[in-house]
N, C-alpha and C. Protein backbone atom coordinates (compact mmCIF):
# COMPACT_ATOMS: atom_id res chain seq x y z
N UNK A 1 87.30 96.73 106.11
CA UNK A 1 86.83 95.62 105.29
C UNK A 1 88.00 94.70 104.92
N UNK A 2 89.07 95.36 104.91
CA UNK A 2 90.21 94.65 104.19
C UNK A 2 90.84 94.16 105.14
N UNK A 3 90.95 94.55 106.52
CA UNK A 3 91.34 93.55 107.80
C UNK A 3 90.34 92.59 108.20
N UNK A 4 88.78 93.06 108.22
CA UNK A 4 88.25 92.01 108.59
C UNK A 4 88.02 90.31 107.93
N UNK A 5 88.29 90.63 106.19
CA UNK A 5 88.39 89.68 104.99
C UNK A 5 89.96 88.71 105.13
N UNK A 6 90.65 89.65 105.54
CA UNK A 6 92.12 88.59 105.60
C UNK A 6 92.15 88.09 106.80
N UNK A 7 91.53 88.70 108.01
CA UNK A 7 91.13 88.00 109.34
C UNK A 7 90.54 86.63 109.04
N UNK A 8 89.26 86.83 108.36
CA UNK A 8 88.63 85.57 108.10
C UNK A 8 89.20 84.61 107.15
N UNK A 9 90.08 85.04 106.33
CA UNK A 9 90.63 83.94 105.20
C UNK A 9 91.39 82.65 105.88
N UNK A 10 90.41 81.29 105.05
CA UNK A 10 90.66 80.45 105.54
C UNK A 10 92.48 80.28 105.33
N UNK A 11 93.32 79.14 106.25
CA UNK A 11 94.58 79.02 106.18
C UNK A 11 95.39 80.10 105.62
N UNK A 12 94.75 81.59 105.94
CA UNK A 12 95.92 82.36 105.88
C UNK A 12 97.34 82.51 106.45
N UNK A 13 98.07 81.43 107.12
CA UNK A 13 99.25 81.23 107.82
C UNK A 13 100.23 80.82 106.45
N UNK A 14 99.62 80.22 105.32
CA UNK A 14 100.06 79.73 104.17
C UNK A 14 100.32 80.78 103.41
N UNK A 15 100.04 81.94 103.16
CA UNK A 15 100.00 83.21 102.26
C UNK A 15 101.43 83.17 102.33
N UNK A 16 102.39 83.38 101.54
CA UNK A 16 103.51 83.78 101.24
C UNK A 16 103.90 85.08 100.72
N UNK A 17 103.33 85.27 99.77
CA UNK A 17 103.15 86.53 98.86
C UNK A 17 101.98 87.55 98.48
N UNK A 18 101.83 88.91 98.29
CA UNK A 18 100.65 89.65 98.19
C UNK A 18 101.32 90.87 97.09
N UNK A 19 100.37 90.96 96.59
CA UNK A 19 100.66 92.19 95.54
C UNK A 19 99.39 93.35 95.98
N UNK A 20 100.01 93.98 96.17
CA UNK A 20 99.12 95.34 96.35
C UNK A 20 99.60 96.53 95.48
N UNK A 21 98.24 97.19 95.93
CA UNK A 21 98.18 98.85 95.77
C UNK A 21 99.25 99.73 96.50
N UNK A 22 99.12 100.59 96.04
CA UNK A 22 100.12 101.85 97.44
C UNK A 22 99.24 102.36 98.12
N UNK A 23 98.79 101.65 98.97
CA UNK A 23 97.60 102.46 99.65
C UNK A 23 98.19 101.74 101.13
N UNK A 24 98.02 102.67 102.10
CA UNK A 24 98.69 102.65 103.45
C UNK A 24 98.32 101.24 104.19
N UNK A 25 96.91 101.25 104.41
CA UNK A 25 96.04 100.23 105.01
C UNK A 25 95.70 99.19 104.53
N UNK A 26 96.16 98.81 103.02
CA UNK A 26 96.35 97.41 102.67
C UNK A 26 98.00 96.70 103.47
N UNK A 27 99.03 97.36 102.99
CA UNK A 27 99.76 97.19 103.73
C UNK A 27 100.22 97.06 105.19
N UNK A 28 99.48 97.67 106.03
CA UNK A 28 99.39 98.13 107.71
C UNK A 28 98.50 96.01 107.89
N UNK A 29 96.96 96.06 107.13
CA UNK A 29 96.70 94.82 107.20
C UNK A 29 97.30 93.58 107.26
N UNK A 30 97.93 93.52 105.80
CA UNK A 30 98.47 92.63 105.89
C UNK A 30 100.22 92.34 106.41
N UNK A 31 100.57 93.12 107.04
CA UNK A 31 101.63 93.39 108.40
C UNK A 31 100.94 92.69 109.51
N UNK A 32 99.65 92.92 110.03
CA UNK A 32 99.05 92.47 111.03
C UNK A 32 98.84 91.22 110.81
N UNK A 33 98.13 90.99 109.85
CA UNK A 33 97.23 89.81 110.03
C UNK A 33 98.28 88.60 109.53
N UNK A 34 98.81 88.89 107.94
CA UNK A 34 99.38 87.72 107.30
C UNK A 34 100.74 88.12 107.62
N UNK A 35 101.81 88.59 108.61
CA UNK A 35 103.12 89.19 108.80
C UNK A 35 104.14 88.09 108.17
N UNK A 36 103.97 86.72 108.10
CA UNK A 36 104.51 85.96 107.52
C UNK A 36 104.65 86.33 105.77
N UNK A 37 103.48 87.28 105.48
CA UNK A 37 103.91 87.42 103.94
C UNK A 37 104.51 88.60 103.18
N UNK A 38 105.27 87.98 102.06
CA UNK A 38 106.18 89.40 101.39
C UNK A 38 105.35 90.27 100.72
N UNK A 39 105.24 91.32 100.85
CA UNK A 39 104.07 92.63 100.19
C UNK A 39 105.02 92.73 98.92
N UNK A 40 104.13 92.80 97.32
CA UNK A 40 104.97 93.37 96.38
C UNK A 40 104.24 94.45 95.92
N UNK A 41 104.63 95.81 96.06
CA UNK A 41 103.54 96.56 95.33
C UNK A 41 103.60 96.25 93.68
N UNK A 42 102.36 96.21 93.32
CA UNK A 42 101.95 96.10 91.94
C UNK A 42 103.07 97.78 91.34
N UNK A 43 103.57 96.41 89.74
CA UNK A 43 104.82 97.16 89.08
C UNK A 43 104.03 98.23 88.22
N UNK A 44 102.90 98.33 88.00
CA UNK A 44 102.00 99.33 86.98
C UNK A 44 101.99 100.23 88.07
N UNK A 45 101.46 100.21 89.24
CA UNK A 45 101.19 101.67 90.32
C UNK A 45 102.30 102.14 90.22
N UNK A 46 103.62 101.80 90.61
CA UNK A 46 104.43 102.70 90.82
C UNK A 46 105.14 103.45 89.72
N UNK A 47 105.19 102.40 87.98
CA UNK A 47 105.63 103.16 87.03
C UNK A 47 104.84 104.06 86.76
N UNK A 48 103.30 103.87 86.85
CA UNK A 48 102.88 104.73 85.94
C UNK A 48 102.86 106.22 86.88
N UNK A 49 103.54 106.50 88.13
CA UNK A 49 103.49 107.85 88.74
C UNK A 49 104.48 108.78 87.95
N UNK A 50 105.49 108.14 86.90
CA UNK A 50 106.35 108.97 86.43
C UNK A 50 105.72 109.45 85.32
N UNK A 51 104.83 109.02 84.58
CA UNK A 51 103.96 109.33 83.68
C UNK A 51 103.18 110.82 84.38
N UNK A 52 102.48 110.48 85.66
CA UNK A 52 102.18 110.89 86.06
C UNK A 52 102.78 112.60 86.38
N UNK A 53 104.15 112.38 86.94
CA UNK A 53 104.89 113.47 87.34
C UNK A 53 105.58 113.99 86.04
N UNK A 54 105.56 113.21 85.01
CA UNK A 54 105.71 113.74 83.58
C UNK A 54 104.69 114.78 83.42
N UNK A 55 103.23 114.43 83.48
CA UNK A 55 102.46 115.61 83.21
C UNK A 55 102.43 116.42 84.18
N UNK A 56 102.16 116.43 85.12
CA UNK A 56 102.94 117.77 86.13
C UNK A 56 103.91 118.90 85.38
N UNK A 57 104.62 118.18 85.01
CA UNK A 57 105.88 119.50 84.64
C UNK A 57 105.49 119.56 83.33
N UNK A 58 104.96 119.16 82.42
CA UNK A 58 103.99 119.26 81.01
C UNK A 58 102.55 120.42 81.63
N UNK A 59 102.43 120.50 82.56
CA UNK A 59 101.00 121.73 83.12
C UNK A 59 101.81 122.48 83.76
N UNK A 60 103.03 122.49 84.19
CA UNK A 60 103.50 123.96 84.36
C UNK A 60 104.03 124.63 83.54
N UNK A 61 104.97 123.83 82.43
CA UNK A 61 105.45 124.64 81.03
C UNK A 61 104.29 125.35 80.58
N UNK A 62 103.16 124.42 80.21
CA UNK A 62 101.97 125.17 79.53
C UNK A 62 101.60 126.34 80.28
N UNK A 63 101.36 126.47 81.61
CA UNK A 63 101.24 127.88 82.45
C UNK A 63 102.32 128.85 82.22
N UNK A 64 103.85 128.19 82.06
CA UNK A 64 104.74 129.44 81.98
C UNK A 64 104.61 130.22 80.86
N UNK A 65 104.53 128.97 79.71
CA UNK A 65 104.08 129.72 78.57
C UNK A 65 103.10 130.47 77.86
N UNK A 66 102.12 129.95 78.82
CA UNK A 66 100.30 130.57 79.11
C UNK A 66 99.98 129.95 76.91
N UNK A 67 100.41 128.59 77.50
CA UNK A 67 99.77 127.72 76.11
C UNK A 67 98.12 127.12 76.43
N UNK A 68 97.22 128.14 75.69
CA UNK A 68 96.07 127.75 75.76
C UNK A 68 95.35 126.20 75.18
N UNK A 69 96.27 125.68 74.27
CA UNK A 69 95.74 124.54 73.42
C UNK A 69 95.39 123.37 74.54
N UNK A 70 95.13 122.13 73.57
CA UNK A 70 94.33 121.03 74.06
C UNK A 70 95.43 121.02 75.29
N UNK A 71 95.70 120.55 76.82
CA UNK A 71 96.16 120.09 77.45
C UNK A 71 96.76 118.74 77.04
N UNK A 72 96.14 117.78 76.71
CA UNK A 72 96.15 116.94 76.24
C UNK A 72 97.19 116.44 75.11
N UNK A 73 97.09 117.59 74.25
CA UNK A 73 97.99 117.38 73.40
C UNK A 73 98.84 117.09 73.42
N UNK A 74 100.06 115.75 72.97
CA UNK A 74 101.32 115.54 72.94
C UNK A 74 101.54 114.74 74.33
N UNK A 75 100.49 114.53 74.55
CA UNK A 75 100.49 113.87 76.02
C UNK A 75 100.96 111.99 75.73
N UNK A 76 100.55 111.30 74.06
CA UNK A 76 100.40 110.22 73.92
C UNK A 76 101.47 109.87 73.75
N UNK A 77 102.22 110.94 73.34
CA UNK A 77 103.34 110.65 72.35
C UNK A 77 104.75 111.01 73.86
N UNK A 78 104.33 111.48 74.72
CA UNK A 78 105.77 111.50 75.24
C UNK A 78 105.49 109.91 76.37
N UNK A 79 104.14 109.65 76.35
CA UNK A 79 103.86 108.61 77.02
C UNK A 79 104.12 107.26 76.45
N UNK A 80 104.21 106.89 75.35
CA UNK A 80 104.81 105.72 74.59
C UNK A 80 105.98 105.17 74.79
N UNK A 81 106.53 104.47 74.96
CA UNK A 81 108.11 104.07 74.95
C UNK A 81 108.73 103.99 73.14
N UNK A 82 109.93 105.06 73.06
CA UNK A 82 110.40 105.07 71.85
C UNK A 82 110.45 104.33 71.04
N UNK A 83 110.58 102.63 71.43
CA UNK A 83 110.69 101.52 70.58
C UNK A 83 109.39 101.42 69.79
N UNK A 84 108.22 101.93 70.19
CA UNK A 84 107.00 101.26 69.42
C UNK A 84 106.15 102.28 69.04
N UNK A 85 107.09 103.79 68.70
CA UNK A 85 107.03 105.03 67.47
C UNK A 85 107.11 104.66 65.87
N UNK A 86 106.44 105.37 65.26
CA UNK A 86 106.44 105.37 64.22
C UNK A 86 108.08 105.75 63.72
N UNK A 87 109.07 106.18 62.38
CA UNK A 87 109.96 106.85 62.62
C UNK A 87 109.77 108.51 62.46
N UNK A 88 108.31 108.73 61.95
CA UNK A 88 107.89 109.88 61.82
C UNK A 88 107.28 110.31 63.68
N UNK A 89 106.99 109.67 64.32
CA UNK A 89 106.79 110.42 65.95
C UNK A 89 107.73 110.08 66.17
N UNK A 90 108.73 109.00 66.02
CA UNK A 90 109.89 109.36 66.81
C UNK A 90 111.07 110.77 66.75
N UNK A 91 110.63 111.44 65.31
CA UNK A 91 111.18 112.35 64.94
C UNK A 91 110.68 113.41 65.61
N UNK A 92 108.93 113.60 65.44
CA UNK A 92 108.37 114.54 66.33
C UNK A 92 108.81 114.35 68.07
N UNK A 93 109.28 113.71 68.40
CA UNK A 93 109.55 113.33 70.07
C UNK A 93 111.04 113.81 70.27
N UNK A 94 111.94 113.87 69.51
CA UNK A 94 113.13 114.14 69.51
C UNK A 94 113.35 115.80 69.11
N UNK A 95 112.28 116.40 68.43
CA UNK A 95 112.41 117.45 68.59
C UNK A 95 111.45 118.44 69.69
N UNK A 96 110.46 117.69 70.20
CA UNK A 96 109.76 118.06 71.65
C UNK A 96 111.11 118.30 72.85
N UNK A 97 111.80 116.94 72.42
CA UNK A 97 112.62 116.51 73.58
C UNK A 97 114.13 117.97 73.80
N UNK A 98 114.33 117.94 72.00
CA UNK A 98 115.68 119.24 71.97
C UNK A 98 115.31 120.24 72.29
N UNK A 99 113.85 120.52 71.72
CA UNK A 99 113.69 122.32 71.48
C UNK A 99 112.51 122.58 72.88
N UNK A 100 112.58 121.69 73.99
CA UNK A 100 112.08 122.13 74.95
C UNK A 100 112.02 121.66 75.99
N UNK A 101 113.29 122.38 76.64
CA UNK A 101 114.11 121.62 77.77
C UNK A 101 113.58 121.18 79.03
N UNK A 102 112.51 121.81 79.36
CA UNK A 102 112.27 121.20 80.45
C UNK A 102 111.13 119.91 80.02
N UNK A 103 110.66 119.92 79.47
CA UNK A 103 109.90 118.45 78.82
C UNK A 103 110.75 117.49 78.48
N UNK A 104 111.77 118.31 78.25
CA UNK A 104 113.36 117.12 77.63
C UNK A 104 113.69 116.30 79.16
N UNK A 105 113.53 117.32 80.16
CA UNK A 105 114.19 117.13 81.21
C UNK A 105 113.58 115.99 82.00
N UNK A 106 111.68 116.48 81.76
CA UNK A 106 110.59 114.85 82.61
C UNK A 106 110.77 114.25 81.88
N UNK A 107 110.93 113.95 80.56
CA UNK A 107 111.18 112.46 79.90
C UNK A 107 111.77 111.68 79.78
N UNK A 108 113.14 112.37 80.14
CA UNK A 108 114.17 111.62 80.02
C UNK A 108 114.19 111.02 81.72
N UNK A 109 113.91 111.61 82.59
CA UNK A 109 113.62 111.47 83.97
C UNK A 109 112.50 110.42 83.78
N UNK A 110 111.12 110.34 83.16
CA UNK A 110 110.45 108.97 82.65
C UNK A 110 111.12 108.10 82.52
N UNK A 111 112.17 107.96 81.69
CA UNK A 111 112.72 106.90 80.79
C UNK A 111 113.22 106.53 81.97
N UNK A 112 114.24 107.02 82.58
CA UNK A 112 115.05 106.59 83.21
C UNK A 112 114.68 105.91 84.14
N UNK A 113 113.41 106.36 84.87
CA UNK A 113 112.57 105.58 86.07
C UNK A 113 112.36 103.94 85.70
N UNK A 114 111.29 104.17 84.02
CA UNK A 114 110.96 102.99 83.42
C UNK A 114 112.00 102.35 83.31
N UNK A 115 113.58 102.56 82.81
CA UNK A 115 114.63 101.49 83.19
C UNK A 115 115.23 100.31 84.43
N UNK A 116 114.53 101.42 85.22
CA UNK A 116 114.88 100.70 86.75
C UNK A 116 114.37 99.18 86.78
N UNK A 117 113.48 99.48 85.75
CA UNK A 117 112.66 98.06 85.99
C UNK A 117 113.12 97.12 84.77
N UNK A 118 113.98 97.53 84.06
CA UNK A 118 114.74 96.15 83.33
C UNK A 118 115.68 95.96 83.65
N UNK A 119 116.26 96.10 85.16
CA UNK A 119 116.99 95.36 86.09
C UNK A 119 117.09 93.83 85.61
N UNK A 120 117.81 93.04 85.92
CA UNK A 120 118.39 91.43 86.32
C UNK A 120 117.59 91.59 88.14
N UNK A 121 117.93 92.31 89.13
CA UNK A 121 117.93 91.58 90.11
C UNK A 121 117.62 92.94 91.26
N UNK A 122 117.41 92.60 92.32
CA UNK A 122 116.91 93.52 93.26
C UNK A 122 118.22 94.80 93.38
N UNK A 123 119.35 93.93 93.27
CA UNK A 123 120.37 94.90 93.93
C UNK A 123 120.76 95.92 92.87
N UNK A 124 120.54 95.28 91.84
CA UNK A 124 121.28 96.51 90.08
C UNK A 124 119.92 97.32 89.92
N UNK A 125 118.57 96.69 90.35
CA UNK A 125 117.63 97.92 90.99
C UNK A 125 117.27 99.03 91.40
N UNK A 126 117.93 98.46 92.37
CA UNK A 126 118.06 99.76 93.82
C UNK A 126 119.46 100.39 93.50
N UNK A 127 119.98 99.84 92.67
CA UNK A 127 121.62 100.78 92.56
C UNK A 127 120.91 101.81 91.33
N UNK A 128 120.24 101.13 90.14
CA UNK A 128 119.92 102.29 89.19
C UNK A 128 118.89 103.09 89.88
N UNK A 129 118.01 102.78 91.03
CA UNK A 129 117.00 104.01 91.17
C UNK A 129 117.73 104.75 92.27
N UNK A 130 118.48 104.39 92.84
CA UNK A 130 119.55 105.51 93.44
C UNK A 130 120.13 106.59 92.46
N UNK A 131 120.65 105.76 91.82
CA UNK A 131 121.57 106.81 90.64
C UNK A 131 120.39 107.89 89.83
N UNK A 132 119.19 107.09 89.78
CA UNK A 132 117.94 107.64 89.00
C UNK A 132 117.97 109.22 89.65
N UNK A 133 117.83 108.84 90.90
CA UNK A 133 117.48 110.02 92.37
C UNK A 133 118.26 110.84 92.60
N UNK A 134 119.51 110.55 92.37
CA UNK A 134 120.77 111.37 92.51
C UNK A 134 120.83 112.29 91.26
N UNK A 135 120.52 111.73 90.36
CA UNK A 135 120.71 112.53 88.70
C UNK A 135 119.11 113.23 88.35
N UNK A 136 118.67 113.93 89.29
CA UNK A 136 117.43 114.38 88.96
C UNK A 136 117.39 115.46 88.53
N UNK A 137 117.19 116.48 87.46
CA UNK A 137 117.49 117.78 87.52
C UNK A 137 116.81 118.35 88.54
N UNK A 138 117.55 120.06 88.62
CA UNK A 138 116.78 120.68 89.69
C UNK A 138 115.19 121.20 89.09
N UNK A 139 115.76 121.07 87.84
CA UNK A 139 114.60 121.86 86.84
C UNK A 139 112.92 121.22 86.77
N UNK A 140 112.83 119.86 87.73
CA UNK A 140 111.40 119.32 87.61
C UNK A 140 111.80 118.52 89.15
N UNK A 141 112.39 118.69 89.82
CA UNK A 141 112.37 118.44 91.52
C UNK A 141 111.35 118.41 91.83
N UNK A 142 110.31 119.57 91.72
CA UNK A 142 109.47 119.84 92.01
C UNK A 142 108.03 118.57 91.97
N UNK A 143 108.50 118.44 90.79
CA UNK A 143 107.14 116.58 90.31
C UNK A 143 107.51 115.87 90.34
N UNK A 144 108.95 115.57 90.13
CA UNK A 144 109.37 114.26 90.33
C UNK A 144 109.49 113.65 92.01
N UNK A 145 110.21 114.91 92.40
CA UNK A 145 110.27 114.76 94.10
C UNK A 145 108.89 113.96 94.72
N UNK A 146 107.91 114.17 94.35
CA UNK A 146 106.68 113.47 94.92
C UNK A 146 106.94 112.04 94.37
N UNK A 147 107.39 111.60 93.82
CA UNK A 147 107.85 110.06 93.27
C UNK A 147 108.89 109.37 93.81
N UNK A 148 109.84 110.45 94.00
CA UNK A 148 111.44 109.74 95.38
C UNK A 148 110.50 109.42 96.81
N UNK A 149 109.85 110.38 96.95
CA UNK A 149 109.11 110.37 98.20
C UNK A 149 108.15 108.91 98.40
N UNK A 150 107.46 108.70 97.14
CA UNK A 150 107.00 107.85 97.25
C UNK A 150 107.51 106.41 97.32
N UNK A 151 108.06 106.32 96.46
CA UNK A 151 109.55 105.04 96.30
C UNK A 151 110.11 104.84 97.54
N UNK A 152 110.52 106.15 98.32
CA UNK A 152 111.36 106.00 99.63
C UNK A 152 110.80 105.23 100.62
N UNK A 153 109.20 105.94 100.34
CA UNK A 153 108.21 105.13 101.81
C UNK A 153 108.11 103.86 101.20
N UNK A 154 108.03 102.99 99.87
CA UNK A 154 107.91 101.92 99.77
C UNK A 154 108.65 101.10 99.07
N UNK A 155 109.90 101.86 99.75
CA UNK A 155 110.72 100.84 99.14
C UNK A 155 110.97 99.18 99.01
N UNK A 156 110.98 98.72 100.66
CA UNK A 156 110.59 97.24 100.96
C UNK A 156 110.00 96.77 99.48
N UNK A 157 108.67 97.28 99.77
CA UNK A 157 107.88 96.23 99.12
C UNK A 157 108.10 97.10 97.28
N UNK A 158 108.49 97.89 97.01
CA UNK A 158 108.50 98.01 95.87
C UNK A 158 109.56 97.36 94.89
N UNK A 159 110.87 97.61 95.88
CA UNK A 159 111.95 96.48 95.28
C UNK A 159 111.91 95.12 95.32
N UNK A 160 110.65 94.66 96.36
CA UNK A 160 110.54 93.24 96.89
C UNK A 160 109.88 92.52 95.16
N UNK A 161 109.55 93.51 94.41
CA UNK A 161 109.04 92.67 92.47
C UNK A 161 110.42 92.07 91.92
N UNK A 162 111.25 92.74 92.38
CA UNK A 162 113.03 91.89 91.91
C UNK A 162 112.90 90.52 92.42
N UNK A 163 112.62 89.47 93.39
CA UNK A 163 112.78 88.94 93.76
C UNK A 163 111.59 87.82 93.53
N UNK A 164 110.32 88.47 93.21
CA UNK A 164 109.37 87.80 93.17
C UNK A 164 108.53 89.03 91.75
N UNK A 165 108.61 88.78 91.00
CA UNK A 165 108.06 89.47 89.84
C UNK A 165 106.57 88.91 88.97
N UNK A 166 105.79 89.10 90.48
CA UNK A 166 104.31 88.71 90.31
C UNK A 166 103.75 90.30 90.48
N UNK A 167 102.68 90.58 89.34
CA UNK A 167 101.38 91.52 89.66
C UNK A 167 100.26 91.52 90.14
N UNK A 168 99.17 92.24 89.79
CA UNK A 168 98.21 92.17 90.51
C UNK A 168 97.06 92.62 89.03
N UNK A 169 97.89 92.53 88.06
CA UNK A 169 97.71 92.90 86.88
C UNK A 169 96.07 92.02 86.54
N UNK A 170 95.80 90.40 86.67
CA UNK A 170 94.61 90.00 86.25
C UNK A 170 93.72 90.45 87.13
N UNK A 171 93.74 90.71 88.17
CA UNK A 171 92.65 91.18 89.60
C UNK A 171 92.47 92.51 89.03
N UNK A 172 93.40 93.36 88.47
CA UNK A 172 92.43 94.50 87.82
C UNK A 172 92.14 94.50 86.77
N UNK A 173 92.59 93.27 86.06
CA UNK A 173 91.87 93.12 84.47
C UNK A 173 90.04 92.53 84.95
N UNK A 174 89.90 91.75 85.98
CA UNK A 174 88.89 91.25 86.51
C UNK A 174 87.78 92.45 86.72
N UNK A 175 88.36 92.74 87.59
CA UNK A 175 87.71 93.83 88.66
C UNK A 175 86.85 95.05 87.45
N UNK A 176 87.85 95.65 86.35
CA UNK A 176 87.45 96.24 85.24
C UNK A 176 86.09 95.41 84.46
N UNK A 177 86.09 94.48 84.36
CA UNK A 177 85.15 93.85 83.60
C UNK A 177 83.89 93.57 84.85
């Protein structure tokens, strides 16, 4: 559907730019059809996988520890960015973060991802998510590794938001409604 729609789009020779998904065959498409244009993957897909690989290693602590409670729990609070805590959760987050190291270990591995992206420019980018990759503990390899992996295969177009720092952000505010 998605090759035959950009096939038909009128004066698609003009397309310059596309924001996508991480999904294989949007990309493979528009390689084919519009090759003249720069792919940016949308900056929400790829941050929010560290969130993502945050709870990963948040469901294996709970298994090591065989913690029956809400799953859920404490899930909001390591997901927030510190600046816009109360000073009472920021207190509760700092002692999640000391007194339990390997949660210390995905968050700070969060943070650090989410920094990549208050870069200046493509190249201080790709130099902090190198350094990001290099400084990974061994202690959550395991969830995070599915996120290098992913970054690696898209890199092009994921670093290509440095250069052109458009989303895809109203098309799914749309699409939702």
């Amino acid at each position: 559907a998605v090759d035959r729609w950009l096939y038909l789009m009128p004066h698609k020779e003009r397309v310059r730019l596309v924001t996508i998904d991480m999904w294989g065959p949007y990309r493979a498409a528009c390689k084919a059809i519009i090759p003249q244009a720069r792919i940016v993957v949308d900056k929400w897909h790829i941050v929010s996988k560290a969130n993502d690989a945050l709870d990963r290693v948040r469901s294996r602590h709970r298994r090591i520890i065989k913690d029956k409670r809400n799953p859920h729990r404490g899930r909001l609070l390591l997901h927030t960015k510190p600046e816009r805590l109360s000073p009472m959760r920021r207190m509760v987050l700092d002692a999640v973060v000391v007194n339990t190291p390997l949660i210390g270990d995905a968050w700070r591995a969060k943070e650090g991802f989410y920094d990549i992206w208050k870069a200046d420019d493509r190249a201080a980018a790709e130099a902090r998510y190198d350094a990001w990759k290099v400084g990974l503990p061994a202690s959550i390899k395991p969830e995070f590794g599915k996120l290098v992996i992913t970054v690696d295969n898209w890199r092009e177009e994921i670093f290509t938001y440095f250069e052109h720092r458009f989303t895809n952000a109203y098309t799914e505010a749309r699409n939702r409604l």
